[in-house]
C-alpha atoms as a PDB file:
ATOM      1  CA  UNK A   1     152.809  26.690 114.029  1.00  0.00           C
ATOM      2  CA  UNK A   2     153.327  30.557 114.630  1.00  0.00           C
ATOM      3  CA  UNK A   3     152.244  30.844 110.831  1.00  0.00           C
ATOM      4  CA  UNK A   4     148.970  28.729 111.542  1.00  0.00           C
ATOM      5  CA  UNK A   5     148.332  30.909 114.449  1.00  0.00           C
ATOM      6  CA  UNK A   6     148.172  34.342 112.953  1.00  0.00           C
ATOM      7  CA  UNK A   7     146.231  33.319 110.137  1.00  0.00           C
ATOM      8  CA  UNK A   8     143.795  32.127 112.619  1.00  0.00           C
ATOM      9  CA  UNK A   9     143.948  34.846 114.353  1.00  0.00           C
ATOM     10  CA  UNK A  10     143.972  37.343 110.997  1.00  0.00           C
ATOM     11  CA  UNK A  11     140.581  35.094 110.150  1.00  0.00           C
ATOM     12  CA  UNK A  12     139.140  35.601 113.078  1.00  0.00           C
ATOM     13  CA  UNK A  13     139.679  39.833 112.893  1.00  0.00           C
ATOM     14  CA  UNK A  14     138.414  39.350 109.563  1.00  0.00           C
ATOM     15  CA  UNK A  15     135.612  37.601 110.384  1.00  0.00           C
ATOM     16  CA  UNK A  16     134.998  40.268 113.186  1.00  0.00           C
ATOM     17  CA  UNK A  17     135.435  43.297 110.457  1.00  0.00           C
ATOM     18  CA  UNK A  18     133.019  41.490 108.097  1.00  0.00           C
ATOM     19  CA  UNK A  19     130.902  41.229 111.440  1.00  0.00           C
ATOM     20  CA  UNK A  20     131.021  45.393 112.226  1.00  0.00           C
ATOM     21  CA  UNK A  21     130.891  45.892 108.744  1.00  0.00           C
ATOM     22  CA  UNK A  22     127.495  43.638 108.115  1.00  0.00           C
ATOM     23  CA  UNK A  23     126.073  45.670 111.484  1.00  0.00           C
ATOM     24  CA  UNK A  24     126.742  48.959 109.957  1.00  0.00           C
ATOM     25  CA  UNK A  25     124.957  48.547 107.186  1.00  0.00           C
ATOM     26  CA  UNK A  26     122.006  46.721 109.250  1.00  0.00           C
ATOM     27  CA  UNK A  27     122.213  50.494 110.914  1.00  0.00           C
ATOM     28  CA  UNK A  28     122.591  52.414 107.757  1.00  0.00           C
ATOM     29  CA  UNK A  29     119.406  50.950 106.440  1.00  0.00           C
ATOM     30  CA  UNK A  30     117.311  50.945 109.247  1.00  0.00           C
ATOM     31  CA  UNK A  31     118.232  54.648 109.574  1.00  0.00           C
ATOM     32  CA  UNK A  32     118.156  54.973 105.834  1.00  0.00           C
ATOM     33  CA  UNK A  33     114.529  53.606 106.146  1.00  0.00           C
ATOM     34  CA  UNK A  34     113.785  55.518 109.225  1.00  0.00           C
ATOM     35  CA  UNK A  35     114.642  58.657 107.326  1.00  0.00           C
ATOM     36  CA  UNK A  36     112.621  57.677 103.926  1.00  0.00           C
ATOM     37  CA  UNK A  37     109.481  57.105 106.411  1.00  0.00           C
ATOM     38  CA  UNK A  38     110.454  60.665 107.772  1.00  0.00           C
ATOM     39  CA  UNK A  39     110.460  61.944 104.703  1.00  0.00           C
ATOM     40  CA  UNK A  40     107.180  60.697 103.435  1.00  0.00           C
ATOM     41  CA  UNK A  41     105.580  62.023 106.888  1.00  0.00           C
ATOM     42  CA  UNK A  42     107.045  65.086 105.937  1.00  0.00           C
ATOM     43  CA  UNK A  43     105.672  64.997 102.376  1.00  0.00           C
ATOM     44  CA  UNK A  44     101.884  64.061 103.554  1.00  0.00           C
ATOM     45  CA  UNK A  45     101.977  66.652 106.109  1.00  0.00           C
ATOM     46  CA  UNK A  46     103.213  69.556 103.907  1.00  0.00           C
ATOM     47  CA  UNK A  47     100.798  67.995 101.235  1.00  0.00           C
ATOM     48  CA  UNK A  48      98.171  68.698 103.587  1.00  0.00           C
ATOM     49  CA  UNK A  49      99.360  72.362 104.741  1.00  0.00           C
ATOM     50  CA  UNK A  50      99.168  72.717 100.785  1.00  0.00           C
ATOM     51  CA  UNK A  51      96.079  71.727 100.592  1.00  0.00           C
ATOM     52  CA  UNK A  52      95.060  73.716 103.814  1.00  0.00           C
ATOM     53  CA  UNK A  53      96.358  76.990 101.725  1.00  0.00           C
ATOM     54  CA  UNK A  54      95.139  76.935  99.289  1.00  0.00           C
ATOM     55  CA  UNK A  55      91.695  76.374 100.782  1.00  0.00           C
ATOM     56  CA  UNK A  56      92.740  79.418 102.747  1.00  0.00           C
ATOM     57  CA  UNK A  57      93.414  81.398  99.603  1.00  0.00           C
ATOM     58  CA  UNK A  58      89.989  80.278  98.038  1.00  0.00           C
ATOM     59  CA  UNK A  59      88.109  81.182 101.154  1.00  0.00           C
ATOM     60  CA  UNK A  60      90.210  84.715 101.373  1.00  0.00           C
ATOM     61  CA  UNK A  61      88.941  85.341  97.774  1.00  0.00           C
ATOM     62  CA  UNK A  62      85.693  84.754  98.599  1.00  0.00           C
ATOM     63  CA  UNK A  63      86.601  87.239 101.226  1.00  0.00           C
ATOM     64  CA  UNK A  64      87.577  90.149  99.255  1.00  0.00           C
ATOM     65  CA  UNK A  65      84.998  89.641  96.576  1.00  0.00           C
ATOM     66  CA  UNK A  66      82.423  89.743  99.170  1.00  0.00           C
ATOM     67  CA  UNK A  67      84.562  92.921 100.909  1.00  0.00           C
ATOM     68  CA  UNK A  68      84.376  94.124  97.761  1.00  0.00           C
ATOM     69  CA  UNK A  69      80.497  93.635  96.903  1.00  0.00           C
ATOM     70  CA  UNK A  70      79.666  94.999 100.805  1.00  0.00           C
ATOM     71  CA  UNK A  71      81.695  98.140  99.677  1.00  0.00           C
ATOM     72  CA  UNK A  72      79.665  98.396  96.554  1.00  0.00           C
ATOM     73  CA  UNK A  73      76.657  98.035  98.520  1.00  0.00           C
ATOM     74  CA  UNK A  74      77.743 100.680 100.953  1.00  0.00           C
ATOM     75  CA  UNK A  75      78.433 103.357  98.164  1.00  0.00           C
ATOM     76  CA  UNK A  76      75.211 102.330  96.435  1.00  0.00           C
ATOM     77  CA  UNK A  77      73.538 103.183  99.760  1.00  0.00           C
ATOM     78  CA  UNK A  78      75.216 106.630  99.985  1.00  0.00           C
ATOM     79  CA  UNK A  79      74.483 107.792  96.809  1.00  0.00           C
ATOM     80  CA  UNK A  80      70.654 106.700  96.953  1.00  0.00           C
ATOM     81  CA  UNK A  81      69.493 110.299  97.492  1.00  0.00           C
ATOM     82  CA  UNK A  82      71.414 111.232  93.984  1.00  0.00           C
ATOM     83  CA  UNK A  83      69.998 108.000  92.337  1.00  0.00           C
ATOM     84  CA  UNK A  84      66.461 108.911  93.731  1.00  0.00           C
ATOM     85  CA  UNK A  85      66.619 112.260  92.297  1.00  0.00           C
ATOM     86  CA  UNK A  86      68.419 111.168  88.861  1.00  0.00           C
ATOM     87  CA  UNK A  87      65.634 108.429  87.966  1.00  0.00           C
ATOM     88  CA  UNK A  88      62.845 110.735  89.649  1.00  0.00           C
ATOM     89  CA  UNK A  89      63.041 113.754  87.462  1.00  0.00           C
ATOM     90  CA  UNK A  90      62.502 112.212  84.045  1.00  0.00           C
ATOM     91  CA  UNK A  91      59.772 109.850  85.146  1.00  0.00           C
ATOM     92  CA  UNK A  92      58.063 113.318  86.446  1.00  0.00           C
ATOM     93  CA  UNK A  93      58.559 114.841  83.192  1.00  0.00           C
ATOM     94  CA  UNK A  94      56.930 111.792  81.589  1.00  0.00           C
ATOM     95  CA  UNK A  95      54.213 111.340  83.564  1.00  0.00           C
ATOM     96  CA  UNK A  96      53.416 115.042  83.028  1.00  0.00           C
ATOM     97  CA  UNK A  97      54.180 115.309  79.495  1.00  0.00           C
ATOM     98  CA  UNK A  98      51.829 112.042  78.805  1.00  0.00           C
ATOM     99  CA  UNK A  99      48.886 114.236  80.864  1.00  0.00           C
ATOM    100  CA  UNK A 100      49.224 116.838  78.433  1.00  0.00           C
ATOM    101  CA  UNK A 101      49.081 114.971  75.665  1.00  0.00           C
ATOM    102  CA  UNK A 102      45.787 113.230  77.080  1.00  0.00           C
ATOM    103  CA  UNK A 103      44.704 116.853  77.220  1.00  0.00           C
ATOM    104  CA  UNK A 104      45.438 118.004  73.801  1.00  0.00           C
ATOM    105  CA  UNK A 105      44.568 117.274  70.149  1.00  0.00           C
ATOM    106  CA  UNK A 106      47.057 119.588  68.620  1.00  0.00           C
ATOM    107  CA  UNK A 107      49.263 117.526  66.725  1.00  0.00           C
ATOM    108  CA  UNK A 108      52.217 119.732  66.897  1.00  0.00           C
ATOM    109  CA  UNK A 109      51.900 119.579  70.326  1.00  0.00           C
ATOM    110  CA  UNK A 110      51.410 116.066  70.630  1.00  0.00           C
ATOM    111  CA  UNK A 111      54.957 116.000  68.778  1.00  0.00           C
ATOM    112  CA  UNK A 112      56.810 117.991  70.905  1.00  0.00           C
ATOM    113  CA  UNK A 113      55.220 116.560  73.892  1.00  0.00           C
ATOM    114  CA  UNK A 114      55.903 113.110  72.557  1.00  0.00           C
ATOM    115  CA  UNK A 115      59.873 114.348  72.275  1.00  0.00           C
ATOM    116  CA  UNK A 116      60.043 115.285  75.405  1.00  0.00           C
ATOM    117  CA  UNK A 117      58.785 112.333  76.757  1.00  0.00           C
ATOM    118  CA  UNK A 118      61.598 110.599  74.317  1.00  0.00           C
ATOM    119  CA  UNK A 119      63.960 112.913  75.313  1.00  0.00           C
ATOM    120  CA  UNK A 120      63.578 111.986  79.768  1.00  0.00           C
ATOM    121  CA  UNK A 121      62.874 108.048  78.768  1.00  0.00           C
ATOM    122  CA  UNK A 122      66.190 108.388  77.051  1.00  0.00           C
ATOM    123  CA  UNK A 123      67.959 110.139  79.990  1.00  0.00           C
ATOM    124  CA  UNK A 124      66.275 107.373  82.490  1.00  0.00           C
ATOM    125  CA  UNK A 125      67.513 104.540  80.667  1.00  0.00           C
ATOM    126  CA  UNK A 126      71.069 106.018  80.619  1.00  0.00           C
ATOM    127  CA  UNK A 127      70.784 106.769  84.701  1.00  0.00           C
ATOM    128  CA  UNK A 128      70.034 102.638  84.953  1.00  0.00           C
ATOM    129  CA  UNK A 129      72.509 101.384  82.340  1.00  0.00           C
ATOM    130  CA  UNK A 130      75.306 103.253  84.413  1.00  0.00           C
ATOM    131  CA  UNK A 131      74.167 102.456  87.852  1.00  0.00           C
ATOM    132  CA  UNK A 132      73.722  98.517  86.479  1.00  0.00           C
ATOM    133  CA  UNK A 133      77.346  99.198  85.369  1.00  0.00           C
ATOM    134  CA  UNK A 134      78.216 100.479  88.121  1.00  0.00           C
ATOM    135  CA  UNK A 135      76.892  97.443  90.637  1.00  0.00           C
ATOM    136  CA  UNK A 136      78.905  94.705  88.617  1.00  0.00           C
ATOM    137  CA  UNK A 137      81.145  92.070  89.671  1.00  0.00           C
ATOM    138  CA  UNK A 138      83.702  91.189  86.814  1.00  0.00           C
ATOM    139  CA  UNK A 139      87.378  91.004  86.493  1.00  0.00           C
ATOM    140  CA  UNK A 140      89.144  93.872  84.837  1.00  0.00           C
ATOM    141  CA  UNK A 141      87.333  94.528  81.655  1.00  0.00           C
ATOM    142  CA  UNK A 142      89.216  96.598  80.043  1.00  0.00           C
ATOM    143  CA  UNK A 143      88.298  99.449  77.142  1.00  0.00           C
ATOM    144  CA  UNK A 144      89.800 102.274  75.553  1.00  0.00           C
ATOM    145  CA  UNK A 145      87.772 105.277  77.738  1.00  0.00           C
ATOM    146  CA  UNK A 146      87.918 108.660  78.555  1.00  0.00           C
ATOM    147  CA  UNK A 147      88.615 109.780  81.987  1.00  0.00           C
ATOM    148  CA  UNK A 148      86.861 113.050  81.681  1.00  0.00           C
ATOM    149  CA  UNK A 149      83.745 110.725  80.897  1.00  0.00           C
ATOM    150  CA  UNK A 150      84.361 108.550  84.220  1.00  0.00           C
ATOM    151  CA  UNK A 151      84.441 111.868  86.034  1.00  0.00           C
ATOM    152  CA  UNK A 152      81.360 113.199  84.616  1.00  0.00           C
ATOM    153  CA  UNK A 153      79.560 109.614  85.403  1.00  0.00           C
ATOM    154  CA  UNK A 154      80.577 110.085  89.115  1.00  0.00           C
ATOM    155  CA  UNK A 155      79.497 113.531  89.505  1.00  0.00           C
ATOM    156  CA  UNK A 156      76.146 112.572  88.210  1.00  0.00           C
ATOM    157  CA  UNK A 157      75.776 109.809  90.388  1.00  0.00           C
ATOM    158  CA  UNK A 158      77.102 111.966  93.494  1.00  0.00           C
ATOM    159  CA  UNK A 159      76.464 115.399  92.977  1.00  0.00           C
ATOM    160  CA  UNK A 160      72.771 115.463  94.231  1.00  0.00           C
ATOM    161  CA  UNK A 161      73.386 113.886  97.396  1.00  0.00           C
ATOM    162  CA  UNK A 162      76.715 115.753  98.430  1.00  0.00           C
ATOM    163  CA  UNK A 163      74.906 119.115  97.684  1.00  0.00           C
ATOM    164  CA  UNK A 164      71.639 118.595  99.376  1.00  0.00           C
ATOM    165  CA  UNK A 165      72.658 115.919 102.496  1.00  0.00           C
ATOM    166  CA  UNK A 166      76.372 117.204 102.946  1.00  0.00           C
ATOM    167  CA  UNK A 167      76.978 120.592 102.313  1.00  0.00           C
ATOM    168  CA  UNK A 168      79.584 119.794  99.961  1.00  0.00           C
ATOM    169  CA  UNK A 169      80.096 121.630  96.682  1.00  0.00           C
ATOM    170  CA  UNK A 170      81.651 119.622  93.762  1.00  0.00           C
ATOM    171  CA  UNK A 171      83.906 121.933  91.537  1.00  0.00           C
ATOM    172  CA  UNK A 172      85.430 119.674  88.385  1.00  0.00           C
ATOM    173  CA  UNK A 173      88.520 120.644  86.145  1.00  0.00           C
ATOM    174  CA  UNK A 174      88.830 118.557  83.200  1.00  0.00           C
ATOM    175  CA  UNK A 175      92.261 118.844  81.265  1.00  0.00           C
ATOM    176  CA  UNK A 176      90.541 119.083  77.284  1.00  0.00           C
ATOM    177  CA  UNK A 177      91.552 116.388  74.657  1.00  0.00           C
ATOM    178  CA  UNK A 178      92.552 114.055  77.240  1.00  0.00           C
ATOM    179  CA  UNK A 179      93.703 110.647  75.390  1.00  0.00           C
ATOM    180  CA  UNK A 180      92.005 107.578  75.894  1.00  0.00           C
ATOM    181  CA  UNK A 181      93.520 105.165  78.130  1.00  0.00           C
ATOM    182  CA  UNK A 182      92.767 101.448  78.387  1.00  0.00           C
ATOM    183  CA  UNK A 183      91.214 100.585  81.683  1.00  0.00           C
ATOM    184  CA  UNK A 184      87.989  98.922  83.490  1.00  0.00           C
ATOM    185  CA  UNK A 185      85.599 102.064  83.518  1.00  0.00           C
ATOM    186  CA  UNK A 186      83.488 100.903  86.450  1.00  0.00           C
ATOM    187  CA  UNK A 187      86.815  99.647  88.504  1.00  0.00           C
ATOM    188  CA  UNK A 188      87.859 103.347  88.135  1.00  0.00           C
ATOM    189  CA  UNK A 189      84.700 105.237  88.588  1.00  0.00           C
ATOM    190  CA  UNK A 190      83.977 102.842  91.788  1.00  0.00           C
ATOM    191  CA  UNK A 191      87.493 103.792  93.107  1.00  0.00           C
ATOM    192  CA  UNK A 192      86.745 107.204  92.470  1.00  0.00           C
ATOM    193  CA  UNK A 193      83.550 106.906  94.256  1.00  0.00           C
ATOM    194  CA  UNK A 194      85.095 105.595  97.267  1.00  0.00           C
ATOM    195  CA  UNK A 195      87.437 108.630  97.450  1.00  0.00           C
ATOM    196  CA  UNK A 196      84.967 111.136  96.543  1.00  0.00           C
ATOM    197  CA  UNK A 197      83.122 109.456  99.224  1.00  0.00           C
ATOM    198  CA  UNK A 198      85.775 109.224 101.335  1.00  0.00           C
ATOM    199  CA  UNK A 199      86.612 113.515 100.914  1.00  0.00           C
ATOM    200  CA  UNK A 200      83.142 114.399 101.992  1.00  0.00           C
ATOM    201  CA  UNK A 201      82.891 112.491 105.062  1.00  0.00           C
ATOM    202  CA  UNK A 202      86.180 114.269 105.858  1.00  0.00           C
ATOM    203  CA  UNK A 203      84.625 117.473 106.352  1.00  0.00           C
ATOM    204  CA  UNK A 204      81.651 117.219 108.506  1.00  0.00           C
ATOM    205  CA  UNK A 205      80.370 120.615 108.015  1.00  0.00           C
ATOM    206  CA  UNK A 206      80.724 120.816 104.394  1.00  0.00           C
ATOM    207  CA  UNK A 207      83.324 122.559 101.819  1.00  0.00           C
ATOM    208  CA  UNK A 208      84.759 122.492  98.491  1.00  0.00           C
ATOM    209  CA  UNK A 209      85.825 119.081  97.006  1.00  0.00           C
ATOM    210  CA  UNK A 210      88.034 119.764  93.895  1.00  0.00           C
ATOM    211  CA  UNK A 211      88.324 117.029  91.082  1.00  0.00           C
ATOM    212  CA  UNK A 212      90.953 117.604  88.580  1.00  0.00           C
ATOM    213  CA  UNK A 213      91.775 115.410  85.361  1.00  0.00           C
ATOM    214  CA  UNK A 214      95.632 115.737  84.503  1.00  0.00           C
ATOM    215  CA  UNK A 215      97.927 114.659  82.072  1.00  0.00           C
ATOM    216  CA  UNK A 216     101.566 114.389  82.718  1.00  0.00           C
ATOM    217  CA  UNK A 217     104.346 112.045  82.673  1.00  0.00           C
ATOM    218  CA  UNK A 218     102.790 109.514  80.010  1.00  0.00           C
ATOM    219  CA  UNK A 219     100.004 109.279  82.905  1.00  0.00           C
ATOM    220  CA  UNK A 220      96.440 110.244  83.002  1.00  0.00           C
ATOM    221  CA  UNK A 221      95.477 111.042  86.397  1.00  0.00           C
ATOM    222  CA  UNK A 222      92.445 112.296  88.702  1.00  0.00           C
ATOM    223  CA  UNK A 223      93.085 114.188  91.847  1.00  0.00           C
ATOM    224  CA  UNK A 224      90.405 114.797  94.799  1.00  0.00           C
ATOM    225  CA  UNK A 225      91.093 118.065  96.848  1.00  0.00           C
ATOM    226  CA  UNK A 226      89.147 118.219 100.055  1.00  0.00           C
ATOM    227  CA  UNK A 227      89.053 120.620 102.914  1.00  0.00           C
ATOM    228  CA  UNK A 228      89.157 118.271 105.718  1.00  0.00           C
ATOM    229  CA  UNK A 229      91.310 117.945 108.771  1.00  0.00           C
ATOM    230  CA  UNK A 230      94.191 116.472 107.064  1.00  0.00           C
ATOM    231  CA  UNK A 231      95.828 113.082 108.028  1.00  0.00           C
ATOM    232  CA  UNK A 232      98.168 112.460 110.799  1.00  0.00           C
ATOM    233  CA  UNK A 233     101.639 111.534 109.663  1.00  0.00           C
ATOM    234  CA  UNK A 234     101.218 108.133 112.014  1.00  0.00           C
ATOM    235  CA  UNK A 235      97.639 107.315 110.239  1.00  0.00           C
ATOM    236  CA  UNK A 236      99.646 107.833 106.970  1.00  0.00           C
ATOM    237  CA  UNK A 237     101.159 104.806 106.533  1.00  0.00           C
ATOM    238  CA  UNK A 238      97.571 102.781 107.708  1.00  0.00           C
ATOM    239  CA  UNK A 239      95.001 104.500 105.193  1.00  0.00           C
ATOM    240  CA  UNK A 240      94.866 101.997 102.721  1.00  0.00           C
ATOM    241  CA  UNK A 241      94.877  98.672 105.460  1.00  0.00           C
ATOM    242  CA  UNK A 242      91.302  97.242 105.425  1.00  0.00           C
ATOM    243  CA  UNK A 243      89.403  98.204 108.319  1.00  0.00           C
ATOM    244  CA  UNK A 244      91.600 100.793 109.245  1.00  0.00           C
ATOM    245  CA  UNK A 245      89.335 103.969 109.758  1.00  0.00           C
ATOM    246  CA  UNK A 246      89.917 107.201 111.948  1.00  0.00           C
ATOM    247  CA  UNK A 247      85.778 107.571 111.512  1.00  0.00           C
ATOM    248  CA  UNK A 248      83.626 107.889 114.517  1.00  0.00           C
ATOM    249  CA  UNK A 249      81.978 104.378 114.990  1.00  0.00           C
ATOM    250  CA  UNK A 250      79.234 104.028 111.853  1.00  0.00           C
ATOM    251  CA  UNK A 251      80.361 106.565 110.177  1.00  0.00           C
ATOM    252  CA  UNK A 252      82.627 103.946 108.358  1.00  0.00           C
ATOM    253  CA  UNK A 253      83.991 100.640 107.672  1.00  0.00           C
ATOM    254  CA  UNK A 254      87.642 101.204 106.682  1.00  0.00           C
ATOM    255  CA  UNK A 255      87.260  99.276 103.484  1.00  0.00           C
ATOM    256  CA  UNK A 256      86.591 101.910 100.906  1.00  0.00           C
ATOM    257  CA  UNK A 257      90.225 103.469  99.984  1.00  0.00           C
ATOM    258  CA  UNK A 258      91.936  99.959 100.693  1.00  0.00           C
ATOM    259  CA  UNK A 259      89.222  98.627  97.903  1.00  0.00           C
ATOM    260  CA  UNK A 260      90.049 101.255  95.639  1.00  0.00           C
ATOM    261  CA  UNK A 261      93.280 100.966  95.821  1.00  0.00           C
ATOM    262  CA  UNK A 262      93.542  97.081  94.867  1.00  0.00           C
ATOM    263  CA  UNK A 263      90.696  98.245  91.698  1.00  0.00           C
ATOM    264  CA  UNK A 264      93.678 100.985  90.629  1.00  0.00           C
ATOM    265  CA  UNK A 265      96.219  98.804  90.779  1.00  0.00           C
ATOM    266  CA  UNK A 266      94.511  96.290  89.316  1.00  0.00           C
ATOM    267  CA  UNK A 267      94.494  98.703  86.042  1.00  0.00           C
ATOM    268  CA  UNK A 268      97.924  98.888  86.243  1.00  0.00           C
ATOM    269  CA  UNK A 269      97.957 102.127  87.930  1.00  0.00           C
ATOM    270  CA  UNK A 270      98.323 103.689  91.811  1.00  0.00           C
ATOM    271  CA  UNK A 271      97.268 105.992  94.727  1.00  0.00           C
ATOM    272  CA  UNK A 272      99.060 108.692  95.897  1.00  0.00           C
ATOM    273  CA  UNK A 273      98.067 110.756  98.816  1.00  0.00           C
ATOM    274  CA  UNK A 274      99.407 114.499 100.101  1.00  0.00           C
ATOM    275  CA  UNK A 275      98.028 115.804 103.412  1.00  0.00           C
ATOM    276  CA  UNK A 276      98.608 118.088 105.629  1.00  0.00           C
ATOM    277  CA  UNK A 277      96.964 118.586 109.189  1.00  0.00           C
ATOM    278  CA  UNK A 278      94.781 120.757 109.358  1.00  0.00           C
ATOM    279  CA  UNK A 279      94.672 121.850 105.780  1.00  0.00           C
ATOM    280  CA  UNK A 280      92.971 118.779 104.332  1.00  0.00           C
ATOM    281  CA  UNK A 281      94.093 115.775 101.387  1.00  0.00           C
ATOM    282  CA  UNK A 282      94.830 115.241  98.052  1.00  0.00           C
ATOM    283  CA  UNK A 283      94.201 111.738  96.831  1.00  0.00           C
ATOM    284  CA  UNK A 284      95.543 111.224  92.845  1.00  0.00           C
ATOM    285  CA  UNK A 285      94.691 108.447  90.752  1.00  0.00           C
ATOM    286  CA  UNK A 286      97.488 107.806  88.401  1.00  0.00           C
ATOM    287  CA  UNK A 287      96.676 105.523  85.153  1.00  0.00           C
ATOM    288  CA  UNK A 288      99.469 104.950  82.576  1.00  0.00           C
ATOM    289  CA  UNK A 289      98.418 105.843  78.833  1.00  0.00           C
ATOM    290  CA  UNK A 290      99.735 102.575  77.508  1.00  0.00           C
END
């Protein structure tokens, strides 16, 4: 009877274990399927911060390019006065030339006239092929060029304005037999631009800006000298942060050496800056040769 008890009694804590056990696992799934629903909450919302992101990203590249294009624009409006002049003096000379030979019916002079007249239409069309260069939109297209070239485009594009508008006097050194280096021409000459740009507007009365072509290091580089007032040591750190500008309101939008620098280093190659206060800047554009 004591044996018929305790197996009752075993069944019965068996029967209670099976019970627990059956509960558990009631719990373990519901939580189990309380965590899978988590999960896939989790999943659709992070699907949609993806999403979110990367219509974030789209809409900041669609930012820059347009940063970039305003930039452009604002260069483009600085160097008008140079532009004016470039594309002004041979149609001058062609318009005068083609009154003279109206005027004449020497045909030797009619020849020489007529080469002249060659000579500017040639020079014209080379002033709009590098501005229309200059004004494009592309991704890297890179060439095997000569820096001492780029230089020489800038200078003709600048030179006129900075001389007559800002007192500034352009002195170039070009290192001779420079090698050529593979890199987007108008991503460079635009940088350079900017800095150029950038050099003048640091000295308010006028002075000498200094371009130099180098080559050291297995680098090609370009440095721009100007006799401004120097950066601040605090300011140092912030020159290249869109927007960031120690310009008097309108005199600039901050956007110009942060641009360039993204164009250089989107050539594979980088900005380096030396200032002192007081005593003006040194901006270098270093390019690798391979």
């Amino acid at each position: 009877m004591d044996e018929k008890r305790l197996l009752e009694k075993r069944q019965k804590e068996l029967e209670i274990e099976l019970e627990e056990t059956r509960s558990l696992s009631r719990t373990r799934d519901t939580l189990l399927m309380a965590n899978i629903k988590e999960l896939n909450d989790v999943y659709d919302v992070l699907r949609e911060k993806l999403k979110e992101l990367k219509r974030r990203d789209e809409r900041i590249k669609s930012f820059e390019e347009e940063l970039i294009r305003a930039n452009k624009l604002s260069a483009l409006g600085e160097l008008a006065g140079s532009i004016a002049h470039e594309i002004k003096n041979p149609l001058i000379a062609i318009q005068g030339f083609a009154k003279r030979i109206e005027k004449t019916n020497e045909p030797d002079k009619i020849e020489e006239y007529a080469g002249v007249i060659d000579k500017e239409a040639g020079r014209l069309s080379n002033v709009l092929m590098k501005l229309l260069e200059f004004s494009r939109m592309d991704e890297p297209n890179k060439e095997y060029v000569d820096v001492n070239e780029i230089v020489d485009d800038t200078v003709l594009f600048m030179e006129h304005h900075l001389t007559r508008f800002k007192n500034v006097e352009l002195v170039v050194e070009r290192k001779k037999d420079l090698p050529h280096i593979q890199v987007d021409k108008i991503h460079i000459q635009q940088a350079l631009v900017n800095i150029v740009m950038n050099a003048a507007q640091a000295m308010p009365v006028g002075g000498v800006i200094e371009i130099k072509t180098q080559n050291a290091n297995d680098r090609i580089s370009i440095s721009v000298k100007d006799e401004g007032a120097g950066i601040k040591d605090e300011d140092m750190g912030k020159i290249f942060e869109s927007f960031f500008t120690t310009k008097k309101k309108g005199e600039g939008t901050g956007l110009g050496l942060s641009l360039s620098k993204r164009l250089v280093e989107a050539n594979g190659g980088r900005i380096e800056v030396q200032s002192k206060v007081g005593e003006g800047s040194v901006f270098k554009i270093s390019l690798p040769l391979l």
